[in-house]
N, C-alpha and C. Protein backbone atom coordinates (compact mmCIF):
# COMPACT_ATOMS: atom_id res chain seq x y z
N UNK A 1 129.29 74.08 95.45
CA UNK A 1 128.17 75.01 95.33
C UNK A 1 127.01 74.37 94.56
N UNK A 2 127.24 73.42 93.98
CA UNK A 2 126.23 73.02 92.82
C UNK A 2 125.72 72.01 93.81
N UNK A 3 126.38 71.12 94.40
CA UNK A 3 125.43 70.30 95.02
C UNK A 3 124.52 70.82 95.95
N UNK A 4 125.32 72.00 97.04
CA UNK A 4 124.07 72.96 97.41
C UNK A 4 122.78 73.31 96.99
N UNK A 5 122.65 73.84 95.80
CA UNK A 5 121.73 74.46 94.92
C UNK A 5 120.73 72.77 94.65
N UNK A 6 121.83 72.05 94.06
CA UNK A 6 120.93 70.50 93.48
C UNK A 6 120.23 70.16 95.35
N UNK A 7 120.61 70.58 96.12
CA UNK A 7 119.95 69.78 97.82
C UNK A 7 118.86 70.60 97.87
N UNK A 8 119.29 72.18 97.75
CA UNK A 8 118.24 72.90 98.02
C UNK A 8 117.12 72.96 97.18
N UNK A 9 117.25 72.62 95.84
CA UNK A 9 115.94 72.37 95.08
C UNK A 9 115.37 71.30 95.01
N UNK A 10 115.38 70.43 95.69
CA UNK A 10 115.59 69.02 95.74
C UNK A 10 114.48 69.03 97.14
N UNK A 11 114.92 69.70 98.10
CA UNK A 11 114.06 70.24 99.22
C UNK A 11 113.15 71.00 99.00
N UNK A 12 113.23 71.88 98.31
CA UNK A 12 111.99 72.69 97.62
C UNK A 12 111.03 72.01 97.22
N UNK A 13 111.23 71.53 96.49
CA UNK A 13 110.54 70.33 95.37
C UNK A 13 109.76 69.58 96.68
N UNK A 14 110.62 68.58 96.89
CA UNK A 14 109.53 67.78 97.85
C UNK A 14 108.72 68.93 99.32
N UNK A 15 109.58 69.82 99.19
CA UNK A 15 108.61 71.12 100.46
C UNK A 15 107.32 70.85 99.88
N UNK A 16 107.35 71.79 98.56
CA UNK A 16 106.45 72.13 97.70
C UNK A 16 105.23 70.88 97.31
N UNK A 17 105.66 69.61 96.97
CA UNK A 17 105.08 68.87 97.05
C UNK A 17 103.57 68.34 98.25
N UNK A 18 104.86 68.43 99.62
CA UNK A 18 104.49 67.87 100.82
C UNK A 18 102.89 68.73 101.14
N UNK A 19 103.66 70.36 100.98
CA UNK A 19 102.72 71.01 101.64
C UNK A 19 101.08 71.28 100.30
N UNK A 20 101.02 70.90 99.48
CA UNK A 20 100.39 71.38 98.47
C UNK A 20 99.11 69.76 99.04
N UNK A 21 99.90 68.36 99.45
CA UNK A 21 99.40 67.35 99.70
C UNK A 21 98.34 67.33 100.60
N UNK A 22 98.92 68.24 101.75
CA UNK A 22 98.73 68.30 102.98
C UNK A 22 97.42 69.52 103.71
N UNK A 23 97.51 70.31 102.24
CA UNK A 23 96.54 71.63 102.36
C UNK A 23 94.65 70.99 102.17
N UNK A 24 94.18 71.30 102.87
CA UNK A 24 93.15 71.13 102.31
C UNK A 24 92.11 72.01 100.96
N UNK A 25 91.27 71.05 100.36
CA UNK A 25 91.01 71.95 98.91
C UNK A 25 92.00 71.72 97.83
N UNK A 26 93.23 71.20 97.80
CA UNK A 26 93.90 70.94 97.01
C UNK A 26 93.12 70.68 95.72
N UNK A 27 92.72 69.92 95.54
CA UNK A 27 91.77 69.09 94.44
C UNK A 27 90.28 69.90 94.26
N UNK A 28 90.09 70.18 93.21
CA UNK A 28 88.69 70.28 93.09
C UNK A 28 87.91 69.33 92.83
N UNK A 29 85.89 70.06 92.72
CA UNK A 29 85.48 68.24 92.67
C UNK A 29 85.47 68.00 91.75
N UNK A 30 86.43 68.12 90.21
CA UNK A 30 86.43 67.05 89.39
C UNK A 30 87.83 66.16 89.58
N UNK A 31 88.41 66.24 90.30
CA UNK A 31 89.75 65.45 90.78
C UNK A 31 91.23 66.04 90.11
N UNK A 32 90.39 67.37 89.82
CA UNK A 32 91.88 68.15 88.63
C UNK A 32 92.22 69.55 90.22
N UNK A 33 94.06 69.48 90.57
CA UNK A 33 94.45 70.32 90.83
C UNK A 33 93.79 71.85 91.47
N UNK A 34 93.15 72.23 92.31
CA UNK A 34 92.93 73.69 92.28
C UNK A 34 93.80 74.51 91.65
N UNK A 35 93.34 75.64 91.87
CA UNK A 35 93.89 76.81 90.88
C UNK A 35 95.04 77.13 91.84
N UNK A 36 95.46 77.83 92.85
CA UNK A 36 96.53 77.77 94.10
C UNK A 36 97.66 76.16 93.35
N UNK A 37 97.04 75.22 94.15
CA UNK A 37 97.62 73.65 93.96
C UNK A 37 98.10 73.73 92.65
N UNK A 38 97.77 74.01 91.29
CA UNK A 38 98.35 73.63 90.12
C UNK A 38 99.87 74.78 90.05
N UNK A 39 99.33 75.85 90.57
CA UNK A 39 100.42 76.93 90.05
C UNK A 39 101.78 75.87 91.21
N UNK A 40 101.51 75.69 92.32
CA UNK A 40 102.22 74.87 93.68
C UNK A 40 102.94 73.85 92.67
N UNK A 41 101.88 72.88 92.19
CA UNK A 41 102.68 71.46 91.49
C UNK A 41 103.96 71.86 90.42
N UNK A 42 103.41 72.67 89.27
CA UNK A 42 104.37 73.09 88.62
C UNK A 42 105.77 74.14 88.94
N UNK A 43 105.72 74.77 90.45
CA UNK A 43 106.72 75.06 90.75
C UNK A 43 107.68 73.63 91.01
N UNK A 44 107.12 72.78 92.06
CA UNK A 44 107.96 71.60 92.41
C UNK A 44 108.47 71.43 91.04
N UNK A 45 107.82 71.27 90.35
CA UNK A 45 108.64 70.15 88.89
C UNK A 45 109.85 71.01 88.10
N UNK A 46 109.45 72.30 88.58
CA UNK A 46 110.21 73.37 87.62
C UNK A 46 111.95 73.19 88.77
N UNK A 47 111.59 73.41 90.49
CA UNK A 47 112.53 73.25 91.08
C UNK A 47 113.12 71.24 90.68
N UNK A 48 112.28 70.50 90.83
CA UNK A 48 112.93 69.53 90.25
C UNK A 48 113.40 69.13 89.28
N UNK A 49 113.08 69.84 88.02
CA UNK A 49 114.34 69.80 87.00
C UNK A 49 115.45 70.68 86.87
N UNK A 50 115.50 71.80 87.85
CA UNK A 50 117.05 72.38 88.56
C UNK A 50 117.85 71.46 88.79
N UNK A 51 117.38 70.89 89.77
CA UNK A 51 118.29 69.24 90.70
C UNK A 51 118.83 68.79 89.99
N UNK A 52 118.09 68.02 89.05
CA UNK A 52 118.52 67.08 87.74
C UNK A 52 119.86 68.12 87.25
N UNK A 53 119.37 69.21 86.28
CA UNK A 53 119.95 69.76 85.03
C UNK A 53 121.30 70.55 85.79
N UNK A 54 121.34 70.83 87.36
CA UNK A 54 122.60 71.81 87.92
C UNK A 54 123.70 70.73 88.21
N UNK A 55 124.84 71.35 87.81
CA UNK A 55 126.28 71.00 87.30
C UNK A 55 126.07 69.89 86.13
N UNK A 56 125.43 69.83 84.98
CA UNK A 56 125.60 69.41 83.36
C UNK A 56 125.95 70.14 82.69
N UNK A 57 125.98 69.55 81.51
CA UNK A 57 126.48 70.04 80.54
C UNK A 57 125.16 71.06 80.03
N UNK A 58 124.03 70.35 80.12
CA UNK A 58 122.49 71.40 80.12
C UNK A 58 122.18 72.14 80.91
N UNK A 59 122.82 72.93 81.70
CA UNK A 59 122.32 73.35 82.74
C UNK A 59 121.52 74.81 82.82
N UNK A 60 121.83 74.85 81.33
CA UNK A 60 121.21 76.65 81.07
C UNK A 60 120.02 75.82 80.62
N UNK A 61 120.12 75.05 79.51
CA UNK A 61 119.05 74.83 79.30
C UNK A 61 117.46 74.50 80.55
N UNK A 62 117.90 73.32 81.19
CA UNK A 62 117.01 73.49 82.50
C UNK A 62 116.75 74.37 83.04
N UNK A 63 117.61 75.37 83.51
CA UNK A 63 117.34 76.49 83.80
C UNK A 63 116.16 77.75 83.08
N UNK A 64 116.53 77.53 81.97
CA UNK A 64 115.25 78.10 80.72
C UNK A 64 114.38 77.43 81.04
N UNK A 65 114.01 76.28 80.80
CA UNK A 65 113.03 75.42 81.23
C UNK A 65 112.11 75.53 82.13
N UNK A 66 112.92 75.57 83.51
CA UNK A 66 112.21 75.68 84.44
C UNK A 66 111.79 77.23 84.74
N UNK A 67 112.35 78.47 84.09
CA UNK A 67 111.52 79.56 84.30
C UNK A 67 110.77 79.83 83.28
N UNK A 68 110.95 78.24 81.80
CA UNK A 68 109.45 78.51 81.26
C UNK A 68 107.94 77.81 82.13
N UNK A 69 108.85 76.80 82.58
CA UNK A 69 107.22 76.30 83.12
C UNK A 69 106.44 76.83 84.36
N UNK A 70 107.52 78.12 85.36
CA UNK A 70 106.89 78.32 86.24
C UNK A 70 105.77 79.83 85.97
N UNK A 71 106.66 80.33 84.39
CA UNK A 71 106.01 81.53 83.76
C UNK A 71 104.76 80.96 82.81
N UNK A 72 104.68 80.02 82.84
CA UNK A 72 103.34 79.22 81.88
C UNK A 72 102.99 79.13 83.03
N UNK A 73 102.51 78.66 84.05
CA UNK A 73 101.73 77.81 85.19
C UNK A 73 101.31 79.44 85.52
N UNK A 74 101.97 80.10 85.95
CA UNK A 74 101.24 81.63 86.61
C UNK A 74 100.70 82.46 85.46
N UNK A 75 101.28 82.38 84.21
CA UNK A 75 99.98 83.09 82.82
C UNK A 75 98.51 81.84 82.89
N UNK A 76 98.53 80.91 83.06
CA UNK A 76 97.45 80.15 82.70
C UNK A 76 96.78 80.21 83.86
N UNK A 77 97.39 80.79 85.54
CA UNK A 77 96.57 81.05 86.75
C UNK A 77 95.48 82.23 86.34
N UNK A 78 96.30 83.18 85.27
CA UNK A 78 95.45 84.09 85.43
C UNK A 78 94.59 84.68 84.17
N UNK A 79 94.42 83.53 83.70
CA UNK A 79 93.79 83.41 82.37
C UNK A 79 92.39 82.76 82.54
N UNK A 80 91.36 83.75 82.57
CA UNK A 80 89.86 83.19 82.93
C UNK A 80 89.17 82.87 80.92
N UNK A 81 88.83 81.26 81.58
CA UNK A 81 88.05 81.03 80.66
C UNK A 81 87.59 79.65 81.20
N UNK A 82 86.08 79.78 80.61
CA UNK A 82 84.97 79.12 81.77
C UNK A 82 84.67 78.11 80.53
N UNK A 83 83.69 76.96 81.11
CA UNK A 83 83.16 76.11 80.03
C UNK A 83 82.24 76.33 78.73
N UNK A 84 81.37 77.71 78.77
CA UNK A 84 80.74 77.92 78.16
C UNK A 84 81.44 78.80 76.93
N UNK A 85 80.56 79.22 75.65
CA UNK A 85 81.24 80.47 75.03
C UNK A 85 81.27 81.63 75.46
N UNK A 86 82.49 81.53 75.76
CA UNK A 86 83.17 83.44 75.80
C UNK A 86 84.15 83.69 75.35
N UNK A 87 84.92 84.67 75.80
CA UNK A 87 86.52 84.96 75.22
C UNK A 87 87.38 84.89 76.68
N UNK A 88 88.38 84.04 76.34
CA UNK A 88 89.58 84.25 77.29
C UNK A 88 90.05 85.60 77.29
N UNK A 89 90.84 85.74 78.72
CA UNK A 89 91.46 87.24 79.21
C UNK A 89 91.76 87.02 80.34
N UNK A 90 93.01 87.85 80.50
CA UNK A 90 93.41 87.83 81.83
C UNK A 90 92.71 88.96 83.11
N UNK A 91 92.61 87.90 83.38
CA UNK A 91 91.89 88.54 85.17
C UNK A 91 92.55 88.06 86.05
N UNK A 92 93.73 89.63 86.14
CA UNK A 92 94.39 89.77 87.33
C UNK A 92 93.79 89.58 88.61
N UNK A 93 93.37 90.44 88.89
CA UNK A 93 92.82 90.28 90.41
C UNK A 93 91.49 89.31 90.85
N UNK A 94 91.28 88.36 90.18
CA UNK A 94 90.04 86.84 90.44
C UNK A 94 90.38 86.17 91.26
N UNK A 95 91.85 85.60 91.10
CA UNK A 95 92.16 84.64 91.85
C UNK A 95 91.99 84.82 93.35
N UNK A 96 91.99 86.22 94.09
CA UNK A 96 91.74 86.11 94.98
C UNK A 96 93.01 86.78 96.37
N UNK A 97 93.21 87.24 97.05
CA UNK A 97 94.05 87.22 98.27
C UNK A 97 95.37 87.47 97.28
N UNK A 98 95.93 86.66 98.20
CA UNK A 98 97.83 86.91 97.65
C UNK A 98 97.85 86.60 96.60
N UNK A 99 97.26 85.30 96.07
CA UNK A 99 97.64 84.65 95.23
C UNK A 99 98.10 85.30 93.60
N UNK A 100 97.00 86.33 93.47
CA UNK A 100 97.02 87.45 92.29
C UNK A 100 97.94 88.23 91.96
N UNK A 101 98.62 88.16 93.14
CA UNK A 101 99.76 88.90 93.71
C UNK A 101 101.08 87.97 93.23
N UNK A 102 100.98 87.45 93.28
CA UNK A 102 101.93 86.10 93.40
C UNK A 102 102.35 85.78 92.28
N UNK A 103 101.26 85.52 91.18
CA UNK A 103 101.58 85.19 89.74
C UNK A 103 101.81 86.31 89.25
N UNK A 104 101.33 87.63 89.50
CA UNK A 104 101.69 88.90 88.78
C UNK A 104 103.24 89.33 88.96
N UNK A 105 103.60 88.94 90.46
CA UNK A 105 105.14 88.51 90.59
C UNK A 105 106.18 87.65 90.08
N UNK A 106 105.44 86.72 89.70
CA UNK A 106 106.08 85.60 88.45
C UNK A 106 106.11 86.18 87.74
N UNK A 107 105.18 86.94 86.78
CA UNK A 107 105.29 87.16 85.46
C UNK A 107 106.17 88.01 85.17
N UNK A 108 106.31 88.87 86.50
CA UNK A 108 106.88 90.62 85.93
C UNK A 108 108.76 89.85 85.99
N UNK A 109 108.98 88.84 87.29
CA UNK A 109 110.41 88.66 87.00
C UNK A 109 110.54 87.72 85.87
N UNK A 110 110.04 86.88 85.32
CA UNK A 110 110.09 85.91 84.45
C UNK A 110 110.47 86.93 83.50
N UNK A 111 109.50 87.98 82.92
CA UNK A 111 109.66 89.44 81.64
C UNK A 111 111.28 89.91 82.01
N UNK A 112 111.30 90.59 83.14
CA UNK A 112 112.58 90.90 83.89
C UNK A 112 114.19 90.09 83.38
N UNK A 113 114.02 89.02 83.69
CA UNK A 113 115.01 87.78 83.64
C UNK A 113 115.45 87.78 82.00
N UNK A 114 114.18 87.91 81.24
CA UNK A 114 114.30 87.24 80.20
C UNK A 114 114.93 88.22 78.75
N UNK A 115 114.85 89.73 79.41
CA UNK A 115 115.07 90.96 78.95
C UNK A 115 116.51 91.16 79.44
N UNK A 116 116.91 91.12 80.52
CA UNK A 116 118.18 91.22 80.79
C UNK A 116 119.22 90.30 80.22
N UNK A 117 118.38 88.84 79.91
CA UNK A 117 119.47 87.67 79.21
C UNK A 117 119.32 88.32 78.01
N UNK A 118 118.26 88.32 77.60
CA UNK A 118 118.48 89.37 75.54
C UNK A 118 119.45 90.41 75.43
N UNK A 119 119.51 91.01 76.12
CA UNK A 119 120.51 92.50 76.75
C UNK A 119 122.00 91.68 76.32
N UNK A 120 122.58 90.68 77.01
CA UNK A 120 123.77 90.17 77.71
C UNK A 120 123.66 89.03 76.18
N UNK A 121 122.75 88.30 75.81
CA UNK A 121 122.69 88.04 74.35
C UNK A 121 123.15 88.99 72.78
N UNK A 122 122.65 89.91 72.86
CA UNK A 122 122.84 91.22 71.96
C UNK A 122 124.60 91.31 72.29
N UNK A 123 124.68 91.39 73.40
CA UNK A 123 126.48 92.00 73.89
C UNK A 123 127.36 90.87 73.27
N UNK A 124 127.02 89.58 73.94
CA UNK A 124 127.74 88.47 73.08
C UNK A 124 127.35 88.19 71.62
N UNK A 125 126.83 88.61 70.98
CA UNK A 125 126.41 88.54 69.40
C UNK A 125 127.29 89.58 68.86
N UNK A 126 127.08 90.83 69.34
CA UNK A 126 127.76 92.11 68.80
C UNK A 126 129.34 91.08 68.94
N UNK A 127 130.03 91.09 70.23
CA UNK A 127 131.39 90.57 70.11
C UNK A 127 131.98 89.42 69.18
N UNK A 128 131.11 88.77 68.73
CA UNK A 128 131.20 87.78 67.99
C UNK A 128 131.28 88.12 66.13
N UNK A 129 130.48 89.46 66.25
CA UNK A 129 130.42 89.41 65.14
C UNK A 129 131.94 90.56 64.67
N UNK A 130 132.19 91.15 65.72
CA UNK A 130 133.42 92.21 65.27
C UNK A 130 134.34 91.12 64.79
């Protein structure tokens, strides 16, 4: 089962890669990532340190890992702040089409995920401590 999971993220990863290459607009014109393309890159890396970290001895850890970096990459999609002085804030709906959609979907399971492990944390703490 683990090598499954290590093939299938492994395929992800380079999916994710391929097609992010292949899109046009990828790049803006200062040669940094679009806003779409960056949230894209940091999924690949997040599925490619699955690959690596599934069946180790780290494997929760990677796992944390990679749903911190794909929950950082979609808070910083939707975090407007421009070159000049203003104040940062999130602006949900800027990005545009799905995409707004997309990271607001990251965020809410990333919150989700991370509330249910505290839950199942609390349960194994309580048992530990009787």
């Amino acid at each position: 089962m683990t090598t499954i999971l290590r093939g299938a993220s492994i395929a992800g990863a380079v999916a994710l890669l391929v097609a992010a290459a292949l899109t046009p607009g990828t790049l803006d014109s200062s040669g940094f990532p679009a806003t779409p393309a960056a949230f894209v890159f940091s999924a690949a890396a997040a599925l490619a340190l699955l690959a690596v970290g599934l069946g180790r001895r780290w494997q929760q850890t990677a796992i944390w890992l990679a749903l911190l970096i794909v929950g950082a990459a979609a808070h910083l999609q939707l975090v407007t702040a421009g070159p000049r002085v203003a104040y940062q804030h999130l602006a949900l709906l800027e990005l545009g089409g799905i995409w707004s959609f997309i990271m607001i979907a990251v965020l809410v399971a990333q919150i989700s995920i991370v509330v249910a492990s505290l839950k199942h944390l609390k349960a194994s703490a309580v048992g530990l401590l009787e």
